[in-house]
Protein backbone atom coordinates (compact mmCIF):
# COMPACT_ATOMS: atom_id res chain seq x y z
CA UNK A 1 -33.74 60.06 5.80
CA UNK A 2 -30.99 61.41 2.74
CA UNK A 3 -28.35 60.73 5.64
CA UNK A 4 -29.93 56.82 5.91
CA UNK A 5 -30.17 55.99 1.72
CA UNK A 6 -26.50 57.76 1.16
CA UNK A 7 -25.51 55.11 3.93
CA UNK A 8 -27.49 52.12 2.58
CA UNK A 9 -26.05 52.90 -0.95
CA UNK A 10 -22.26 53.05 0.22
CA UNK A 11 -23.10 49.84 1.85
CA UNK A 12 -24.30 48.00 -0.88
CA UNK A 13 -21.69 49.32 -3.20
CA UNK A 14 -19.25 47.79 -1.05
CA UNK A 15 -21.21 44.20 -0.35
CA UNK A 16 -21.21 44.04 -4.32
CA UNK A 17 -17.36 44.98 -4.28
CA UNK A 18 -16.65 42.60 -2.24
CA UNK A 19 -18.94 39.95 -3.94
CA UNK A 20 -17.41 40.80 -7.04
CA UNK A 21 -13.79 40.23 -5.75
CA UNK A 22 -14.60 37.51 -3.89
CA UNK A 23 -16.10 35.74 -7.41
CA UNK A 24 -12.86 37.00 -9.03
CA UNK A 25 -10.76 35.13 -7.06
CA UNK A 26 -13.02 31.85 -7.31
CA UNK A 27 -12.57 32.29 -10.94
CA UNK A 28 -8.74 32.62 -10.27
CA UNK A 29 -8.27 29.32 -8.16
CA UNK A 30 -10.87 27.32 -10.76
CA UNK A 31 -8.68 28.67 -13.45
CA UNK A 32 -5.53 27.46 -11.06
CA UNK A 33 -7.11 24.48 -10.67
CA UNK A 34 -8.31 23.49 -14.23
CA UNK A 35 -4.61 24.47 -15.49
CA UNK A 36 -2.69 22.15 -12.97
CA UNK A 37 -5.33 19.50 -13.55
CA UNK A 38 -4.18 19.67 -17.41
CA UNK A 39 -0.48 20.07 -16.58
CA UNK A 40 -0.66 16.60 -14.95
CA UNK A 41 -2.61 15.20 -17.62
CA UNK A 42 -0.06 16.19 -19.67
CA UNK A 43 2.67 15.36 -17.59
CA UNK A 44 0.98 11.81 -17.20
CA UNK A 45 0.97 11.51 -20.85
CA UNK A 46 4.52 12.61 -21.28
CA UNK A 47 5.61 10.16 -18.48
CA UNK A 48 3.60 7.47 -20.17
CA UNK A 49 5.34 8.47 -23.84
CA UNK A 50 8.99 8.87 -21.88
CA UNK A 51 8.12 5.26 -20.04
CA UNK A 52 7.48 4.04 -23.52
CA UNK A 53 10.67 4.83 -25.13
CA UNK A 54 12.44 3.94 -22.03
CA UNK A 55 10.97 0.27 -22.35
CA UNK A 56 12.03 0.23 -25.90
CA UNK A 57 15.93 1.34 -25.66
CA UNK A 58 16.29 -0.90 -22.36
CA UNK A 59 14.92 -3.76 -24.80
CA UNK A 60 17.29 -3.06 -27.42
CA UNK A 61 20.03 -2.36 -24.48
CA UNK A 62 19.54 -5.94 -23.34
CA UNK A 63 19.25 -7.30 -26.37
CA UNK A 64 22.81 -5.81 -27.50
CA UNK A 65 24.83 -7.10 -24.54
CA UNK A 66 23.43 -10.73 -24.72
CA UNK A 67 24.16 -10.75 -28.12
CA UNK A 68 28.15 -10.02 -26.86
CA UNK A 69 27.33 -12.78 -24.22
CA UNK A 70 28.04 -9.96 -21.78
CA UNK A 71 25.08 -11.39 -19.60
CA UNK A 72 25.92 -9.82 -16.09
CA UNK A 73 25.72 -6.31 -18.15
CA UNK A 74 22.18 -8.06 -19.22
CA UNK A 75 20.96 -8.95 -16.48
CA UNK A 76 21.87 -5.70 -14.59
CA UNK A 77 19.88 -3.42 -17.22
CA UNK A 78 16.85 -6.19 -16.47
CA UNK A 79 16.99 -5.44 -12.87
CA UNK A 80 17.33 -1.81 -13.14
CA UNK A 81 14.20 -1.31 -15.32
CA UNK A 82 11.63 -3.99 -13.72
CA UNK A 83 10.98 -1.64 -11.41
CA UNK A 84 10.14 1.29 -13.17
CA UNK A 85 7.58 -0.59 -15.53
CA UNK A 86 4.39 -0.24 -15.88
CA UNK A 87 2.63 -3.53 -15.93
CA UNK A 88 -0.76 -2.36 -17.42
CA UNK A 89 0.94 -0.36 -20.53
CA UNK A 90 4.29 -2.42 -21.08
CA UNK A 91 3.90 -6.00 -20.91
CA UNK A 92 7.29 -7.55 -18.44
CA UNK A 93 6.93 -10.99 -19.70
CA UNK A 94 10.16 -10.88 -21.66
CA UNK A 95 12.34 -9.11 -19.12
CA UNK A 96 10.92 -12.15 -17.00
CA UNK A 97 12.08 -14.55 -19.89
CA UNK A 98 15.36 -13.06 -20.51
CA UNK A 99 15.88 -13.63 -17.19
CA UNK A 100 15.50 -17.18 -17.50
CA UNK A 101 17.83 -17.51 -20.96
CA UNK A 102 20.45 -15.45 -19.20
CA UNK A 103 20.65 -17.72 -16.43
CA UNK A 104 20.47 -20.94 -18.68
CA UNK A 105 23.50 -19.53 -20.72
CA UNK A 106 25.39 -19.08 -17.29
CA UNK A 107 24.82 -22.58 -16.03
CA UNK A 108 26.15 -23.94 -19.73
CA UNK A 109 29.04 -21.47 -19.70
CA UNK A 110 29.70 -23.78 -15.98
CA UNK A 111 29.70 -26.51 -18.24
CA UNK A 112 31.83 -25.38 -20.72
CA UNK A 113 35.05 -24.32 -18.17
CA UNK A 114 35.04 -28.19 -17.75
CA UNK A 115 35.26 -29.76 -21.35
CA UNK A 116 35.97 -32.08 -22.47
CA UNK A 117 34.59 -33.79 -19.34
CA UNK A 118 30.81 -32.52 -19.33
CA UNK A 119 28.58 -33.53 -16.52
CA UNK A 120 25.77 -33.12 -14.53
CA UNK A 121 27.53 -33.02 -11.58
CA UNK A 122 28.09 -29.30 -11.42
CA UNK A 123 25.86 -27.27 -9.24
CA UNK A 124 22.72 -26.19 -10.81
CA UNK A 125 22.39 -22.69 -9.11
CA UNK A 126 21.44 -20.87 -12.56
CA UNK A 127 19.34 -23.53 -13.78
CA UNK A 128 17.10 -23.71 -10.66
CA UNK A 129 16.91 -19.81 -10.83
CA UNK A 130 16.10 -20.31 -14.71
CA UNK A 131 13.49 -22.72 -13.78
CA UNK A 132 11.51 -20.65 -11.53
CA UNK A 133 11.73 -17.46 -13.79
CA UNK A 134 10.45 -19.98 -16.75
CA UNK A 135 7.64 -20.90 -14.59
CA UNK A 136 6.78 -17.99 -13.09
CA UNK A 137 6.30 -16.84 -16.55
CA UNK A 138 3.90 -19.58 -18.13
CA UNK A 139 1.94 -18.69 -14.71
CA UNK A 140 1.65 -14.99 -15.22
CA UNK A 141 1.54 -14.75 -18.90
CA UNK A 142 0.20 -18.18 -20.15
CA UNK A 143 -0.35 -17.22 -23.57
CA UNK A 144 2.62 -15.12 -24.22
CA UNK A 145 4.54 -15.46 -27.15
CA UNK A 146 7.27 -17.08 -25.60
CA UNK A 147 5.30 -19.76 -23.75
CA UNK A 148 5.99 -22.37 -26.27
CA UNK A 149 9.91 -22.31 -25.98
CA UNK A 150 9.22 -21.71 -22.30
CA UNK A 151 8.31 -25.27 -21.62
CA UNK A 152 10.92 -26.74 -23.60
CA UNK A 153 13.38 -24.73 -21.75
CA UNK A 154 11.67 -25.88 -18.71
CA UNK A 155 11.52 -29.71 -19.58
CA UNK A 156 15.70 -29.35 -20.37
CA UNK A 157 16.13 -27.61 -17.81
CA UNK A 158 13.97 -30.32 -15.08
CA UNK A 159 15.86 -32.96 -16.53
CA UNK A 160 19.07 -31.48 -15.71
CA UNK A 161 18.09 -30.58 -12.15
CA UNK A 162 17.05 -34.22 -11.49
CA UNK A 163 20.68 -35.53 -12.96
CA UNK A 164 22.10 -33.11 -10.91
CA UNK A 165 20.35 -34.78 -7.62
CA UNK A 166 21.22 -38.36 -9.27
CA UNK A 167 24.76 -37.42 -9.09
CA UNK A 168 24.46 -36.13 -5.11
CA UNK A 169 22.75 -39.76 -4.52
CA UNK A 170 25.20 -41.81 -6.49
CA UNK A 171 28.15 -40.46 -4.82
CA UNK A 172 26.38 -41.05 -1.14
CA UNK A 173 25.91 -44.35 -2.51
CA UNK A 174 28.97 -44.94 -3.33
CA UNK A 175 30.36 -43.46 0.46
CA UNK A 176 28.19 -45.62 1.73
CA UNK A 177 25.53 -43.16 3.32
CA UNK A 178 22.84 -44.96 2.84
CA UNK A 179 20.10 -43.32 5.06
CA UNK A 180 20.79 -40.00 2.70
CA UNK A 181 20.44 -41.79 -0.23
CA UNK A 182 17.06 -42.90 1.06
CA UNK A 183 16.35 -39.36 1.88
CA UNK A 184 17.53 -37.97 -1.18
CA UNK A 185 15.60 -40.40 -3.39
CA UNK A 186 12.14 -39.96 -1.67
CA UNK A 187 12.57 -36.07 -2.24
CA UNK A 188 13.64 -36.76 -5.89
CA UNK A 189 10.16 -39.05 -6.73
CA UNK A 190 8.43 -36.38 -4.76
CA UNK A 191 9.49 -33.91 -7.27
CA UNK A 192 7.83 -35.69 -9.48
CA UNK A 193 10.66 -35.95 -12.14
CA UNK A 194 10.80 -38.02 -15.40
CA UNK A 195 10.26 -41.56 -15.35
CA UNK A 196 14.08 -42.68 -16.34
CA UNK A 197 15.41 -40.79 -13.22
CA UNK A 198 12.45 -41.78 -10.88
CA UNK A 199 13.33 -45.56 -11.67
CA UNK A 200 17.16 -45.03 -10.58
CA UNK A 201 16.36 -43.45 -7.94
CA UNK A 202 13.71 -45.81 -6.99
CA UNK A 203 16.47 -48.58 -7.51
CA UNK A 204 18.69 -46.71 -4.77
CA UNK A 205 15.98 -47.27 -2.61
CA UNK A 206 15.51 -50.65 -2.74
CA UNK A 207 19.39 -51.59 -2.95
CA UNK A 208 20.16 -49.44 0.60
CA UNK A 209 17.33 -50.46 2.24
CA UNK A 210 18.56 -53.84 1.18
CA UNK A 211 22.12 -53.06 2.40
CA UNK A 212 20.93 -51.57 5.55
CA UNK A 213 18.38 -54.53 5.93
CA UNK A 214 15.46 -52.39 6.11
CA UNK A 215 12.15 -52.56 4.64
């Protein structure tokens, strides 16, 4: 019967050994666990404080090169840091309008190589990609502080578009392709441009359908 308790004992000294170990390392991995859980909270933070500085100097970056009208440089440091911005903390609506001025000041720098003769028949390439920026803007951020210059920019920058495709249907007119002025006229009212250009091109119209004897 001694032999039976000394063996009982020496078993349940080693069941509570093991318990006890076995709630030491528990403890352990909680402790493991609570600690990384804090290290990424703090590396989150950190991120979020590093993200926030980062947003400031690229600002003051861009700002600094279009103020040397080195846009390109600009424009690259735009790209670069769209990406890595975080649209809930840091609000993107004037990388998206830089955009827009930076591509407005290269399609009047196109303007500029060919003074004194200034016209709307140069391509509009950075004026179209102005245009959509601009409006992609007032449609994502409608009440952002820039919204009010926005659609100015985007008014000059409509009517320049549509003088651009007034000089594309003059010329044809002028060659004598009359079935692509046509064309190019019903696209243009389509657009739904301002009412001097929709009359001339209206009046294109009417004079090749007249030439071609078409009604």
């Amino acid at each position: 019967m001694k032999k039976i308790l000394k063996i009982f004992k020496i078993i349940l000294i080693n069941i509570l050994f093991l318990n006890f170990c076995y709630a030491n390392e528990i403890n352990k991995l909680h402790e493991k666990i609570f600690i990384n859980n804090n290290t990424n909270k703090i590396y989150k933070k950190n991120k979020e404080k590093k993200e926030i500085i980062n947003y400031k100097q690229q600002i003051n970056l861009i700002n600094k090169y279009y103020l040397k009208s080195n846009f390109y440089k600009a424009y690259e440091i735009i790209n670069k840091t769209l990406p890595f911005l975080n649209t809930k903390t840091n609000k993107i609506d004037y990388f998206i309008y830089m955009k827009g001025v930076i591509n407005m000041k290269l399609d009047q720098k196109k303007f500029l190589l060919f003074l004194p003769y200034v016209n709307y028949n140069i391509n509009p390439i950075y004026a179209i990609k102005a245009l959509n920026y601009f409006s992609y803007l007032i449609k994502l951020y409608p009440n952002s502080k820039y919204s009010i210059d926005v659609r100015k920019r985007i008014k000059y920058l409509k009517h320049r578009i549509f003088k651009y495709e007034l000089s594309i249907i003059k010329f044809n007119f002028n060659n004598k392709n009359y079935f692509s002025v046509i064309k190019r006229s019903q696209l243009l009212i389509k657009k739904k441009c301002y009412l001097y250009e929709n009359k001339l091109a209206n009046n294109y119209i009417i004079l090749s359908k007249k030439i071609l004897k078409i009604h």
